[in-house]
PDB file of N, CA and C in Angstrom:
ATOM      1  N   UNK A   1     -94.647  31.997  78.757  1.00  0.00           N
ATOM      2  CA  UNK A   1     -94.711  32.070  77.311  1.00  0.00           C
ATOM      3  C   UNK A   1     -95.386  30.788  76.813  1.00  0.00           C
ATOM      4  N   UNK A   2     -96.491  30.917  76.210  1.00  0.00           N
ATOM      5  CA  UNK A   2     -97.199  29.981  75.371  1.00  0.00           C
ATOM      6  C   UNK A   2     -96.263  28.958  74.320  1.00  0.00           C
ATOM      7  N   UNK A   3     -96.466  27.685  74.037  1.00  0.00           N
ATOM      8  CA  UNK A   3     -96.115  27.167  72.846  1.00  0.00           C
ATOM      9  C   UNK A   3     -95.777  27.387  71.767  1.00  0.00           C
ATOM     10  N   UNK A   4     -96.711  28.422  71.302  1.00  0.00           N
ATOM     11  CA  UNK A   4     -97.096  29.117  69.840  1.00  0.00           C
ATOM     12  C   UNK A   4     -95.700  30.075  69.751  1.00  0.00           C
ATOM     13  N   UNK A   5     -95.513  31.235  70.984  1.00  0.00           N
ATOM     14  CA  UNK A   5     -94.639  31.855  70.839  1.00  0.00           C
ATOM     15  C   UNK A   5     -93.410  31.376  71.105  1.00  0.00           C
ATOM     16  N   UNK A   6     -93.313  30.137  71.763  1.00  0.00           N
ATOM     17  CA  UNK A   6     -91.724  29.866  71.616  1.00  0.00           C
ATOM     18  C   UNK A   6     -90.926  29.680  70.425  1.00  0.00           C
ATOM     19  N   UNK A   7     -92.225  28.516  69.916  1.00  0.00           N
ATOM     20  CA  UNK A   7     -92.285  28.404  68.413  1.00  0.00           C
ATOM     21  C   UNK A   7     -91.776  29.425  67.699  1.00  0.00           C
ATOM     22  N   UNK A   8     -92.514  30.300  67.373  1.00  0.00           N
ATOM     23  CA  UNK A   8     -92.186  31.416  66.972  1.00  0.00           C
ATOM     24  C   UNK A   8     -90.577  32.499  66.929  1.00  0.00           C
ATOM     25  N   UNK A   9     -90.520  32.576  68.403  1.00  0.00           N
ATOM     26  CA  UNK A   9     -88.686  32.757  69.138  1.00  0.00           C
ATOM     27  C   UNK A   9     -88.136  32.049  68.684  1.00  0.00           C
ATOM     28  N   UNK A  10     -88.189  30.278  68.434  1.00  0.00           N
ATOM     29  CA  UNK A  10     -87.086  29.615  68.240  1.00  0.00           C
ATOM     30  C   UNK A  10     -86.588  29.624  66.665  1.00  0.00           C
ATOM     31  N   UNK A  11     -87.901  29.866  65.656  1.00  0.00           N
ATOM     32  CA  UNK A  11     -87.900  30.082  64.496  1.00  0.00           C
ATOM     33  C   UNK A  11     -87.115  31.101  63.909  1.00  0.00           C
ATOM     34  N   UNK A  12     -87.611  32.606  64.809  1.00  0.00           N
ATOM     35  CA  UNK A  12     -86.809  33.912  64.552  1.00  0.00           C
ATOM     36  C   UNK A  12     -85.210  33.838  64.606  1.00  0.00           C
ATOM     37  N   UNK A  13     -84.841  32.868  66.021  1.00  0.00           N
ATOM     38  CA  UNK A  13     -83.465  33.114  65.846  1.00  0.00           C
ATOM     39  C   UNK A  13     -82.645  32.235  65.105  1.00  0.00           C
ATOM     40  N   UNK A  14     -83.803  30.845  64.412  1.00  0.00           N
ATOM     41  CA  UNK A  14     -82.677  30.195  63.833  1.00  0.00           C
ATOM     42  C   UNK A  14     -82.869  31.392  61.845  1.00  0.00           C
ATOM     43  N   UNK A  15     -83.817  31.977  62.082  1.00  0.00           N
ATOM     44  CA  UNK A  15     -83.825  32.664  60.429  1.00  0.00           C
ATOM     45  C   UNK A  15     -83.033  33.803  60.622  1.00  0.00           C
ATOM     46  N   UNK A  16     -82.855  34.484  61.529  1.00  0.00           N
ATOM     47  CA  UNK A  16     -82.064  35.247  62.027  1.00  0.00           C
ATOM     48  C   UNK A  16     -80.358  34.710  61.380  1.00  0.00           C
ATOM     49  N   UNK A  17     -80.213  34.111  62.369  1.00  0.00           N
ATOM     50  CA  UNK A  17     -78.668  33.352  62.240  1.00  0.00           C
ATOM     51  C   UNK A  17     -79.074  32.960  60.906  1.00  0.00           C
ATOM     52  N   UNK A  18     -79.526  32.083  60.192  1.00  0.00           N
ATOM     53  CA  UNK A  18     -79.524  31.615  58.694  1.00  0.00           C
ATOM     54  C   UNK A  18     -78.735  33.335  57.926  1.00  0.00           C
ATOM     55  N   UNK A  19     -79.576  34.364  57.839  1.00  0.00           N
ATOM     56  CA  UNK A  19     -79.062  35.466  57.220  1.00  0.00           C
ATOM     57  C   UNK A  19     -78.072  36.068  57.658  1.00  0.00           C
ATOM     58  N   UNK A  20     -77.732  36.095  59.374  1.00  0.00           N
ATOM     59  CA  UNK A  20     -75.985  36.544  59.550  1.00  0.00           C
ATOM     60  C   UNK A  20     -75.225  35.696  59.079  1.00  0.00           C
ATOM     61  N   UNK A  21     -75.418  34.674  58.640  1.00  0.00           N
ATOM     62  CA  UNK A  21     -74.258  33.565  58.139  1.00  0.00           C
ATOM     63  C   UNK A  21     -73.793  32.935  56.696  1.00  0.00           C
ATOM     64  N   UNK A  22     -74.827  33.972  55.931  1.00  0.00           N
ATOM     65  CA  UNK A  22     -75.553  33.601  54.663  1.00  0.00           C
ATOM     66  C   UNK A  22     -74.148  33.897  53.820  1.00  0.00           C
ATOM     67  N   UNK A  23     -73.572  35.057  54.445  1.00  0.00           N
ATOM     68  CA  UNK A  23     -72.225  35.308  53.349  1.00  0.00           C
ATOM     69  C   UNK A  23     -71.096  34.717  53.609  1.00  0.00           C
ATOM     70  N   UNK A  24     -71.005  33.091  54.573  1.00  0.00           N
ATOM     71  CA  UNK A  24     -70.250  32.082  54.312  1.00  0.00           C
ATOM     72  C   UNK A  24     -70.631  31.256  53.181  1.00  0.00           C
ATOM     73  N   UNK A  25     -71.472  31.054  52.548  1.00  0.00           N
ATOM     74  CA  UNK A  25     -72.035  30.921  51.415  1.00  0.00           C
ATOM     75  C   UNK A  25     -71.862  31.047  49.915  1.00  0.00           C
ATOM     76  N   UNK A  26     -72.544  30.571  48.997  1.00  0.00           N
ATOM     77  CA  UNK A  26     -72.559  31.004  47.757  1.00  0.00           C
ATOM     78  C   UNK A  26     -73.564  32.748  47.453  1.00  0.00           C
ATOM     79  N   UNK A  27     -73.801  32.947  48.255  1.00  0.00           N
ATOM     80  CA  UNK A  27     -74.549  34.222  47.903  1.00  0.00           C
ATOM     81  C   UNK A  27     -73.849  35.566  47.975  1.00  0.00           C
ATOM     82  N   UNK A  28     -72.912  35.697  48.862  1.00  0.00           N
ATOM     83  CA  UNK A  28     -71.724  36.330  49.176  1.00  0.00           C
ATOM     84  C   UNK A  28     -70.570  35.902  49.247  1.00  0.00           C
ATOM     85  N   UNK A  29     -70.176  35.358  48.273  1.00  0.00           N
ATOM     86  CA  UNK A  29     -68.440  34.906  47.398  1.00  0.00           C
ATOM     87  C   UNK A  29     -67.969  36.193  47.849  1.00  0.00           C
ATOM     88  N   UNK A  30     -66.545  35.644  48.056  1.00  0.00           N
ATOM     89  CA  UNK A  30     -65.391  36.903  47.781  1.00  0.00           C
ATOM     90  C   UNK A  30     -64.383  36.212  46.524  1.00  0.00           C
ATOM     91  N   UNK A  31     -63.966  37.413  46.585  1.00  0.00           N
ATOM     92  CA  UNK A  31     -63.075  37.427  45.249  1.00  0.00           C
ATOM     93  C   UNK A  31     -61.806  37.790  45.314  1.00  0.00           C
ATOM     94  N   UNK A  32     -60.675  37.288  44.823  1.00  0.00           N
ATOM     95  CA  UNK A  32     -59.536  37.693  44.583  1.00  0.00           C
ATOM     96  C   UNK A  32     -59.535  38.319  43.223  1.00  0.00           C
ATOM     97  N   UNK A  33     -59.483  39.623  42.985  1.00  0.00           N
ATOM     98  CA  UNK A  33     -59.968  40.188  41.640  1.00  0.00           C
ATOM     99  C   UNK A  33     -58.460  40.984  41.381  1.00  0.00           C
ATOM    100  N   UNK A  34     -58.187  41.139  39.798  1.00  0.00           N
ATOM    101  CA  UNK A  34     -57.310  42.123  39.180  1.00  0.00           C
ATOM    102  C   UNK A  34     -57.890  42.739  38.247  1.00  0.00           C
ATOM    103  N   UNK A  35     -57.903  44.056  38.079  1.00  0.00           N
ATOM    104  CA  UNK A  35     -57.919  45.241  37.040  1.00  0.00           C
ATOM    105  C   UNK A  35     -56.943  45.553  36.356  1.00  0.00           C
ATOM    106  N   UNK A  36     -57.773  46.078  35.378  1.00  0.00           N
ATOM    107  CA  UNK A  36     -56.255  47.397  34.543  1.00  0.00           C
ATOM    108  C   UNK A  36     -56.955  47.721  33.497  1.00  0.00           C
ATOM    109  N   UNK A  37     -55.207  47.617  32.352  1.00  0.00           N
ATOM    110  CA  UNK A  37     -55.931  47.985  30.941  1.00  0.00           C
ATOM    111  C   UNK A  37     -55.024  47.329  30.184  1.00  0.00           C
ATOM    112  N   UNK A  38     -55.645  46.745  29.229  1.00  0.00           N
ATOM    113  CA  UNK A  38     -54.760  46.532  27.869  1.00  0.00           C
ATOM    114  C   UNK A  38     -54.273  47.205  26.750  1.00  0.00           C
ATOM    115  N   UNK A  39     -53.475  47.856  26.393  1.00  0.00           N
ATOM    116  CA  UNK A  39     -53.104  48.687  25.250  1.00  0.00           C
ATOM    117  C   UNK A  39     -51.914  48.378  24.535  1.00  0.00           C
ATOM    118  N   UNK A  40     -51.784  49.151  23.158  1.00  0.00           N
ATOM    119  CA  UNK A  40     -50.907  48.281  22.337  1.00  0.00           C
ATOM    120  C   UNK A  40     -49.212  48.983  23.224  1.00  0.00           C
ATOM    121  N   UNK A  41     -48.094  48.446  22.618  1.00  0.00           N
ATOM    122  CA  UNK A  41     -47.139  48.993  23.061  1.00  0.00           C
ATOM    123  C   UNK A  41     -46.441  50.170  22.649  1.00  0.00           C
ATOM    124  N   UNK A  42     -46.901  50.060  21.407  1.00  0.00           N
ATOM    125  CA  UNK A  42     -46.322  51.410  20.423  1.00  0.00           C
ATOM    126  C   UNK A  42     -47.405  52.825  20.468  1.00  0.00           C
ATOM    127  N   UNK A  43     -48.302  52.589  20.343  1.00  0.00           N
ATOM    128  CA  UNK A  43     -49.283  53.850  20.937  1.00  0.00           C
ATOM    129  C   UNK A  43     -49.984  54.201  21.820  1.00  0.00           C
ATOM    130  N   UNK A  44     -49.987  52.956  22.555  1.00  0.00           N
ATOM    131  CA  UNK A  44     -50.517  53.047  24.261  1.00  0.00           C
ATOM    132  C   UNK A  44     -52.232  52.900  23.639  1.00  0.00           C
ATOM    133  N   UNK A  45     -52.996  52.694  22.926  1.00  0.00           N
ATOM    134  CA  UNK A  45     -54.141  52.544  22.288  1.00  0.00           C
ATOM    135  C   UNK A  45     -54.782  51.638  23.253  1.00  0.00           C
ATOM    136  N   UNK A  46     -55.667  51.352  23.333  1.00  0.00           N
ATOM    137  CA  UNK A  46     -56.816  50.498  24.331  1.00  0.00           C
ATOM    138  C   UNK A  46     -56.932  49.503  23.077  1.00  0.00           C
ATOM    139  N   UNK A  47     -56.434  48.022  23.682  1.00  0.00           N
ATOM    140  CA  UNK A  47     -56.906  47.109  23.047  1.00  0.00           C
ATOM    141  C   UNK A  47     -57.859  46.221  23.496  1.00  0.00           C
ATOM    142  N   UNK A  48     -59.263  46.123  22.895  1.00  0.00           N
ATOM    143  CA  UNK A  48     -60.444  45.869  23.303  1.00  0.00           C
ATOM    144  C   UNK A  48     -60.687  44.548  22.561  1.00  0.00           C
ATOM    145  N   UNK A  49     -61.091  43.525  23.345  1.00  0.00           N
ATOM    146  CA  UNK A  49     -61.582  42.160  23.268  1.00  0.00           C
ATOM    147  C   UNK A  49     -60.784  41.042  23.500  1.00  0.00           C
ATOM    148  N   UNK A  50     -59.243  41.554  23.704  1.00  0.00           N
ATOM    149  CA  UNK A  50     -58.448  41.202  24.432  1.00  0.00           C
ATOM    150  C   UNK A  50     -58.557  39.403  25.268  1.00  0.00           C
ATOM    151  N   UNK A  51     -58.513  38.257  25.349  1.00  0.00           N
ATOM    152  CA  UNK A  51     -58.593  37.335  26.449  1.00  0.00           C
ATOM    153  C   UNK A  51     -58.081  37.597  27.411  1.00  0.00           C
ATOM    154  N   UNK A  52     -57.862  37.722  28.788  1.00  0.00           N
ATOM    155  CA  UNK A  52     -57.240  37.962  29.836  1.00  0.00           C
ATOM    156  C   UNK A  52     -57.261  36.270  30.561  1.00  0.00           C
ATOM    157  N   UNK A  53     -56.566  36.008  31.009  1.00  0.00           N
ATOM    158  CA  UNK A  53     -56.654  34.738  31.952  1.00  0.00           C
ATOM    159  C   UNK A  53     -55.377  34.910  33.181  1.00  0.00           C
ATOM    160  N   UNK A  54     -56.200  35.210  34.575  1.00  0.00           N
ATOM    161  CA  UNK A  54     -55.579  35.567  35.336  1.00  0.00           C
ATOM    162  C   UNK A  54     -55.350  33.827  36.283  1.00  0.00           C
ATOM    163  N   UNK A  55     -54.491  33.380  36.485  1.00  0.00           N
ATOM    164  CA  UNK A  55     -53.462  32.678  37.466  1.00  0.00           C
ATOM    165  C   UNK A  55     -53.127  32.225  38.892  1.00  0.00           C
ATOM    166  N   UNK A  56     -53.259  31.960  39.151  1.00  0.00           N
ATOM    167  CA  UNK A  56     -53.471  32.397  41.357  1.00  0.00           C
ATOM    168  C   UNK A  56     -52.248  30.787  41.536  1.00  0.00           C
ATOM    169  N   UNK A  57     -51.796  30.714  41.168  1.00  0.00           N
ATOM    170  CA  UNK A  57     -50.855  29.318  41.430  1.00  0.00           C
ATOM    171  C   UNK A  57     -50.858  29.008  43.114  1.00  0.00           C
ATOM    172  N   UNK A  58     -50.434  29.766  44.218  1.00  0.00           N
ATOM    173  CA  UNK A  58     -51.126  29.107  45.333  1.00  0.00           C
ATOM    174  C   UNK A  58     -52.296  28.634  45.518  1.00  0.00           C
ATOM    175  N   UNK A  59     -53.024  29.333  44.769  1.00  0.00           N
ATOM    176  CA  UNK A  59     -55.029  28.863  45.215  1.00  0.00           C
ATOM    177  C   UNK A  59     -55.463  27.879  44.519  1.00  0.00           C
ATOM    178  N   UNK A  60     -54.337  27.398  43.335  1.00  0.00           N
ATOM    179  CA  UNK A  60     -54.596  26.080  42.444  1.00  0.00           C
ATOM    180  C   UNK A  60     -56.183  26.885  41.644  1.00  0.00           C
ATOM    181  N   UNK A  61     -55.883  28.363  41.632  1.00  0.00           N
ATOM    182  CA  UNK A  61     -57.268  28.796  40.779  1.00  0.00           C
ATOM    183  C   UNK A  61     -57.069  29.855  39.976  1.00  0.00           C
ATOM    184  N   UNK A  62     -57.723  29.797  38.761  1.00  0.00           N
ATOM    185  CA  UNK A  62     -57.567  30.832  37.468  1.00  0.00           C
ATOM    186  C   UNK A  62     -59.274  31.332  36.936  1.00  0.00           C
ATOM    187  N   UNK A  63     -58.894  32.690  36.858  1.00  0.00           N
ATOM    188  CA  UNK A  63     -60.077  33.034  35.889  1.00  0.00           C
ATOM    189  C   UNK A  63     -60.124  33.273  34.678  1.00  0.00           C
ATOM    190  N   UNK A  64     -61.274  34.202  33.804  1.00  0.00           N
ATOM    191  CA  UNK A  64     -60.937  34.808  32.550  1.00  0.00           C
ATOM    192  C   UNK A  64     -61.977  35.748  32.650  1.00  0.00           C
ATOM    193  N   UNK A  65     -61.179  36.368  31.668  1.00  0.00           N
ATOM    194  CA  UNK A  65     -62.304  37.899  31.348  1.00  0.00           C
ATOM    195  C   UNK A  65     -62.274  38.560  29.798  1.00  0.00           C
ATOM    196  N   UNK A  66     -62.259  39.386  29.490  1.00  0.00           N
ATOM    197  CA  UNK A  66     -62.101  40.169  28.272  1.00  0.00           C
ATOM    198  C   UNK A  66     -62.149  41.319  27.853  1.00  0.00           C
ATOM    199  N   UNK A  67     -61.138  42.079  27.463  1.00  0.00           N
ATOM    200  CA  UNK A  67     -60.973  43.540  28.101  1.00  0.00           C
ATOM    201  C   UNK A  67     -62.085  44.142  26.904  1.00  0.00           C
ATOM    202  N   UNK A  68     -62.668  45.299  27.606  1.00  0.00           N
ATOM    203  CA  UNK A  68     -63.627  46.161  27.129  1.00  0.00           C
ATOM    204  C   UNK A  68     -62.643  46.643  25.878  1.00  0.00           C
ATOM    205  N   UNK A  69     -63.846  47.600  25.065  1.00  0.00           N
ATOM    206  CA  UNK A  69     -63.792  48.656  24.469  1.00  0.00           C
ATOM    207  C   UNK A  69     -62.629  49.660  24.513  1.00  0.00           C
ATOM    208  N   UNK A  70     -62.691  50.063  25.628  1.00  0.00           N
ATOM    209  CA  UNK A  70     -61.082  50.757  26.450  1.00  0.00           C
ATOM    210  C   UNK A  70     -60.137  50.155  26.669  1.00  0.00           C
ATOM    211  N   UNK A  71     -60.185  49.054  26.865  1.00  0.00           N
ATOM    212  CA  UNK A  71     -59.043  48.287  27.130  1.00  0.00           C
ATOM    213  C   UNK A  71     -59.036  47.863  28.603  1.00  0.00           C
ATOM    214  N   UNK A  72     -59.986  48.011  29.003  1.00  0.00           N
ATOM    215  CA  UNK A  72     -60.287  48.003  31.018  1.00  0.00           C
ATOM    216  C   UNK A  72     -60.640  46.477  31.109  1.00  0.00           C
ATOM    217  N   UNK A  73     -60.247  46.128  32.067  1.00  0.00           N
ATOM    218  CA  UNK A  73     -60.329  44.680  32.243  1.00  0.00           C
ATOM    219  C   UNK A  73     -60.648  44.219  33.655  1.00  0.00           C
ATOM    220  N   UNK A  74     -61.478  43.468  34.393  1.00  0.00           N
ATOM    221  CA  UNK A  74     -61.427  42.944  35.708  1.00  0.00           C
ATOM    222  C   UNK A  74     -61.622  41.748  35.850  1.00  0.00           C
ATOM    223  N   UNK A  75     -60.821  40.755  36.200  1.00  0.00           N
ATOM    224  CA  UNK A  75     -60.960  39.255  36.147  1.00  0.00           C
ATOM    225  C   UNK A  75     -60.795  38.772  37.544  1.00  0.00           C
ATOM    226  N   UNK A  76     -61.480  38.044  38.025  1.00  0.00           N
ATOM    227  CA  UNK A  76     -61.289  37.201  39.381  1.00  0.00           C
ATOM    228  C   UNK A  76     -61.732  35.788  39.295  1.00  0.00           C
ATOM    229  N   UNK A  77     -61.333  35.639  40.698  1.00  0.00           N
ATOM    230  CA  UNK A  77     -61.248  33.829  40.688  1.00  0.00           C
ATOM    231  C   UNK A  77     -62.229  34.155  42.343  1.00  0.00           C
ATOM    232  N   UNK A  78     -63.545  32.783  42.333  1.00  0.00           N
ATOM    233  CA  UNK A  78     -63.421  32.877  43.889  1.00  0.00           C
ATOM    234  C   UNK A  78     -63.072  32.147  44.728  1.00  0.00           C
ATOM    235  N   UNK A  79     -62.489  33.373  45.123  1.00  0.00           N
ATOM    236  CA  UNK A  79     -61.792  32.820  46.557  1.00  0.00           C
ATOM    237  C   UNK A  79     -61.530  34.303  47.683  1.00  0.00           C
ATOM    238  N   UNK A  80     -61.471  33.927  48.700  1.00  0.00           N
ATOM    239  CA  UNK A  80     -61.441  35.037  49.850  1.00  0.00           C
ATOM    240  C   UNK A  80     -60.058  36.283  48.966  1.00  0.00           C
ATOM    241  N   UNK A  81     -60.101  37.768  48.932  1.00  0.00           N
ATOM    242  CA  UNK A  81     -58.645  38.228  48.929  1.00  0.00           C
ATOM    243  C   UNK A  81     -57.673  38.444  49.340  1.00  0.00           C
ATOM    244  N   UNK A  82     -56.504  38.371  48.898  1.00  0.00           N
ATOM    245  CA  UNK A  82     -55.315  38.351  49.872  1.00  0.00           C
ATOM    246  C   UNK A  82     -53.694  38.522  49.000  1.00  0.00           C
ATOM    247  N   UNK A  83     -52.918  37.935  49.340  1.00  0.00           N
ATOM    248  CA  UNK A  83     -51.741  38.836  49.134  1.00  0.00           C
ATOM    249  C   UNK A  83     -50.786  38.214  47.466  1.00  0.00           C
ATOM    250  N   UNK A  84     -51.126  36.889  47.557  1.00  0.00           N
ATOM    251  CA  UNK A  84     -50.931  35.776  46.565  1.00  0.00           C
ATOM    252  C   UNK A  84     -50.708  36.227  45.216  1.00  0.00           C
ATOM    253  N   UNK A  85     -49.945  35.791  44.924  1.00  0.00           N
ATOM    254  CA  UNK A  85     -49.000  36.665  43.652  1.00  0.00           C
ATOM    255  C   UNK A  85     -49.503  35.680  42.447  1.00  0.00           C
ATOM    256  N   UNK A  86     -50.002  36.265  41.418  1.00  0.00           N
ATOM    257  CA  UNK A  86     -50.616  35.778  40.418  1.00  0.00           C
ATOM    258  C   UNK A  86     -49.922  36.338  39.162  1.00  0.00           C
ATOM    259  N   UNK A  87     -50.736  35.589  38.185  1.00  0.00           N
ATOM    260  CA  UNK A  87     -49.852  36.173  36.682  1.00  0.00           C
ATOM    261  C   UNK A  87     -51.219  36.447  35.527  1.00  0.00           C
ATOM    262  N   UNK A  88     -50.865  37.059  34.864  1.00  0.00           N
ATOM    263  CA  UNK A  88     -52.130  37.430  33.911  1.00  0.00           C
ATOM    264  C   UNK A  88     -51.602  36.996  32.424  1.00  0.00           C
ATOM    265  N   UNK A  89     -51.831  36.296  31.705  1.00  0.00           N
ATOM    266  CA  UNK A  89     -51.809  36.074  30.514  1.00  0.00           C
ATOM    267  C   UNK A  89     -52.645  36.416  29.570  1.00  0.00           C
ATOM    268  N   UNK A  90     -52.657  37.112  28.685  1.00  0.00           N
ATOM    269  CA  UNK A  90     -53.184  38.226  27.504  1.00  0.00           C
ATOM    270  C   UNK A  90     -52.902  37.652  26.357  1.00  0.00           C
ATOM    271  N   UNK A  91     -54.184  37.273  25.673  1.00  0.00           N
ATOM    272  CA  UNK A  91     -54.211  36.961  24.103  1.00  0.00           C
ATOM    273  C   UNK A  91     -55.113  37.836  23.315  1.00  0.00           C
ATOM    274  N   UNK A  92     -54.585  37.980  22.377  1.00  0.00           N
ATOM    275  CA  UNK A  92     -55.556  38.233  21.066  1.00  0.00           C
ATOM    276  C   UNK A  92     -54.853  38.515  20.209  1.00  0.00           C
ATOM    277  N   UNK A  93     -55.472  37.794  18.973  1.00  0.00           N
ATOM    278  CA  UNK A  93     -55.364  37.712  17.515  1.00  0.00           C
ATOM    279  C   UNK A  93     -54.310  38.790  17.196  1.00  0.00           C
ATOM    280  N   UNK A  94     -53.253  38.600  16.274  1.00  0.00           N
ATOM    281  CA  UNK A  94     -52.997  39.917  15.611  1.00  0.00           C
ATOM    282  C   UNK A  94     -51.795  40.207  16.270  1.00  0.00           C
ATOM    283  N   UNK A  95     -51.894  39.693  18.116  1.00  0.00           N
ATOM    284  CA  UNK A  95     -50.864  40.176  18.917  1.00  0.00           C
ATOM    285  C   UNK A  95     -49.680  38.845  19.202  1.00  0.00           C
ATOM    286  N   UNK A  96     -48.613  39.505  19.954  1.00  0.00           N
ATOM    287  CA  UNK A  96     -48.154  38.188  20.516  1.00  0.00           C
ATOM    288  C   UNK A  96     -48.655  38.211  22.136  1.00  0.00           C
ATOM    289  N   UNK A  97     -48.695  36.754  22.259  1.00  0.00           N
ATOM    290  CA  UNK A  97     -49.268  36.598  23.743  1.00  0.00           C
ATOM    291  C   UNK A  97     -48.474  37.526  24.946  1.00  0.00           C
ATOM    292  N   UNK A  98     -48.795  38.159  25.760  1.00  0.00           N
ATOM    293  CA  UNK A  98     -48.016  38.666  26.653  1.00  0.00           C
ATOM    294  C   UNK A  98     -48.316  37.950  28.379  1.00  0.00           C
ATOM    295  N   UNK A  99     -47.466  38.261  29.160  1.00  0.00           N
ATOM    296  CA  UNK A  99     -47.500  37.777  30.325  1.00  0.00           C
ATOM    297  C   UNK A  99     -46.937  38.528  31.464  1.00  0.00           C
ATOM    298  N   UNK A 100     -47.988  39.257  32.499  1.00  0.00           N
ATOM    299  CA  UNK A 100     -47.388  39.969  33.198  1.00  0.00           C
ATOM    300  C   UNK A 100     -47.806  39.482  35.067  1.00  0.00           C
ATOM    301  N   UNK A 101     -46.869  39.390  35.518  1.00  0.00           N
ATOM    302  CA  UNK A 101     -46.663  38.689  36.939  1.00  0.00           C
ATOM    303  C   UNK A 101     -47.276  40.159  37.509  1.00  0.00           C
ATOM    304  N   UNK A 102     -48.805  39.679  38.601  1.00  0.00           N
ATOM    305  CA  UNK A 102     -48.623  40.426  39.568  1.00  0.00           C
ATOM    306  C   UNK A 102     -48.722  40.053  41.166  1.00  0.00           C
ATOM    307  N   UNK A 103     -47.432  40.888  41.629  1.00  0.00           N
ATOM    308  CA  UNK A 103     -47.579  40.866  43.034  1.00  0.00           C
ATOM    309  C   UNK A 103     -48.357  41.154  44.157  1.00  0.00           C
ATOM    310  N   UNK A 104     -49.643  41.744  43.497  1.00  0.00           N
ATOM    311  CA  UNK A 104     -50.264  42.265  44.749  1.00  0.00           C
ATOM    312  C   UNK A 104     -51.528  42.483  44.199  1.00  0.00           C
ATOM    313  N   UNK A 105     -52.806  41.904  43.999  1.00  0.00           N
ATOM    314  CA  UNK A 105     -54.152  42.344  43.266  1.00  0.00           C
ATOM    315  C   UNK A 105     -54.285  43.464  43.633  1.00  0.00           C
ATOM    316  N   UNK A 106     -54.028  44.229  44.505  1.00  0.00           N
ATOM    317  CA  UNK A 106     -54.393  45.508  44.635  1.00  0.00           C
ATOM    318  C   UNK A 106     -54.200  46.760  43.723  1.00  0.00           C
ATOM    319  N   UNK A 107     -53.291  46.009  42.876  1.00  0.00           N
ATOM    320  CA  UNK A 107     -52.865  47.337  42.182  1.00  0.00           C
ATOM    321  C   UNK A 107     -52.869  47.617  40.927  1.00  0.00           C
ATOM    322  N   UNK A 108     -53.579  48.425  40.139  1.00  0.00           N
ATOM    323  CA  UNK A 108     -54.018  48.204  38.802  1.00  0.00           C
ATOM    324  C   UNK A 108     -52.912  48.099  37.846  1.00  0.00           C
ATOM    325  N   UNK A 109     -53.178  46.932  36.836  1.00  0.00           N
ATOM    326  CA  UNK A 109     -52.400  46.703  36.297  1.00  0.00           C
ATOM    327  C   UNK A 109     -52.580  47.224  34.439  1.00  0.00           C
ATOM    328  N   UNK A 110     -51.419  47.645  33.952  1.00  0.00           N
ATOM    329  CA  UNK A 110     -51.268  48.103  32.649  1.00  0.00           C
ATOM    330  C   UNK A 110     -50.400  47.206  31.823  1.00  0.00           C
ATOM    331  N   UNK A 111     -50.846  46.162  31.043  1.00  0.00           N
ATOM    332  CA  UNK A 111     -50.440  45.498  30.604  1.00  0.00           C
ATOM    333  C   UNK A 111     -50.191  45.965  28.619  1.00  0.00           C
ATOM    334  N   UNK A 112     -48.763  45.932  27.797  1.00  0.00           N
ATOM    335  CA  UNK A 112     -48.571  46.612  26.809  1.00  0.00           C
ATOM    336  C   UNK A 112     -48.892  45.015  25.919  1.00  0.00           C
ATOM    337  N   UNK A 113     -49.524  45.047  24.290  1.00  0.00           N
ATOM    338  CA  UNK A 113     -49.279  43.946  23.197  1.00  0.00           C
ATOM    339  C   UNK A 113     -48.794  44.456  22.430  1.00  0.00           C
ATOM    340  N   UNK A 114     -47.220  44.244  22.026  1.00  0.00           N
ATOM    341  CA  UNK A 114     -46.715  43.765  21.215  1.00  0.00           C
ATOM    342  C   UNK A 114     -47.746  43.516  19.575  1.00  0.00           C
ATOM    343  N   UNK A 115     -47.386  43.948  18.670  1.00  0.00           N
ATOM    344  CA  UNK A 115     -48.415  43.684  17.344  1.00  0.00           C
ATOM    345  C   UNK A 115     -47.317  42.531  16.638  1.00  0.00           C
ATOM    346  N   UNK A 116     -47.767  41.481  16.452  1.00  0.00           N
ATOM    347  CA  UNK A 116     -47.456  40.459  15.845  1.00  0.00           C
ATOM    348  C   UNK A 116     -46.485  40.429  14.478  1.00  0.00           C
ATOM    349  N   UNK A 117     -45.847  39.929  14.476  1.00  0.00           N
ATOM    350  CA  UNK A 117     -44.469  39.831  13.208  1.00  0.00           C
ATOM    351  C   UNK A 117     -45.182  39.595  12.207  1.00  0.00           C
ATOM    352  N   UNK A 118     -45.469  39.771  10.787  1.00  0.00           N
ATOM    353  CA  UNK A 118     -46.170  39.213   9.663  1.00  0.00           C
ATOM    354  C   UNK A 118     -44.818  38.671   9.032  1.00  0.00           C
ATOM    355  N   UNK A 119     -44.731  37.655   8.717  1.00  0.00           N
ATOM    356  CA  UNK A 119     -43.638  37.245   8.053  1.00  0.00           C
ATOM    357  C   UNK A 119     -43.665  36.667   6.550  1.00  0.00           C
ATOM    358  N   UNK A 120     -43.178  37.459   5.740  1.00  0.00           N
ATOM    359  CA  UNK A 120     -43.772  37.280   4.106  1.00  0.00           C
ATOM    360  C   UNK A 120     -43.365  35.789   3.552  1.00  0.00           C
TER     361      UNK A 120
END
């Protein structure tokens, strides 16, 4: 084998390996992610624009998001997924803050707001 082509071989397998390894990286993050929905408590209504700020207290990491139109929400933090019990805290205007512990990202969560006391 010539110069040129070793060259060549030694190039392929280090660009090679560069792209099998690429999703230890910033290009392929994983995520510890939670879903659901936000709705009020008294009519089950989709409350949309919602703050969400999800929690990860082992991972020392939190995200935010903001629930749609529907009330659908997906917030993550990155970090690899796994079993780590987090909490979701829910604001918006109008409401009282709510707070719902979850045990397991896997499982979609339905979180109810409470409509705020007006006090004359």
């Amino acid at each position: 084998m010539n110069d040129a082509r070793k060259v060549e071989a030694r190039l392929f397998k280090t660009v090679t390996w560069m792209v099998a390894t690429s999703c230890l990286g910033a290009v392929c993050d994983s995520f510890y992610a939670v879903s659901g929905r936000i709705e009020t408590c008294d009519t089950h209504a989709p409350v949309s624009d919602a703050q969400v700020r999800l929690d990860v207290p082992a991972l020392q990491r939190h995200g935010a998001a903001t629930s749609r139109e529907n009330g659908e929400f997906r917030v993550a933090v990155n970090y690899p997924p796994g079993n780590e019990p987090s909490v979701l805290v829910i604001k918006k205007q109008g409401y009282a803050d709510a707070r719902a512990d979850v045990p397991n990202p896997e499982v979609r969560q339905t979180v109810c707001l409470q409509r705020a006391r007006v006090t004359p």
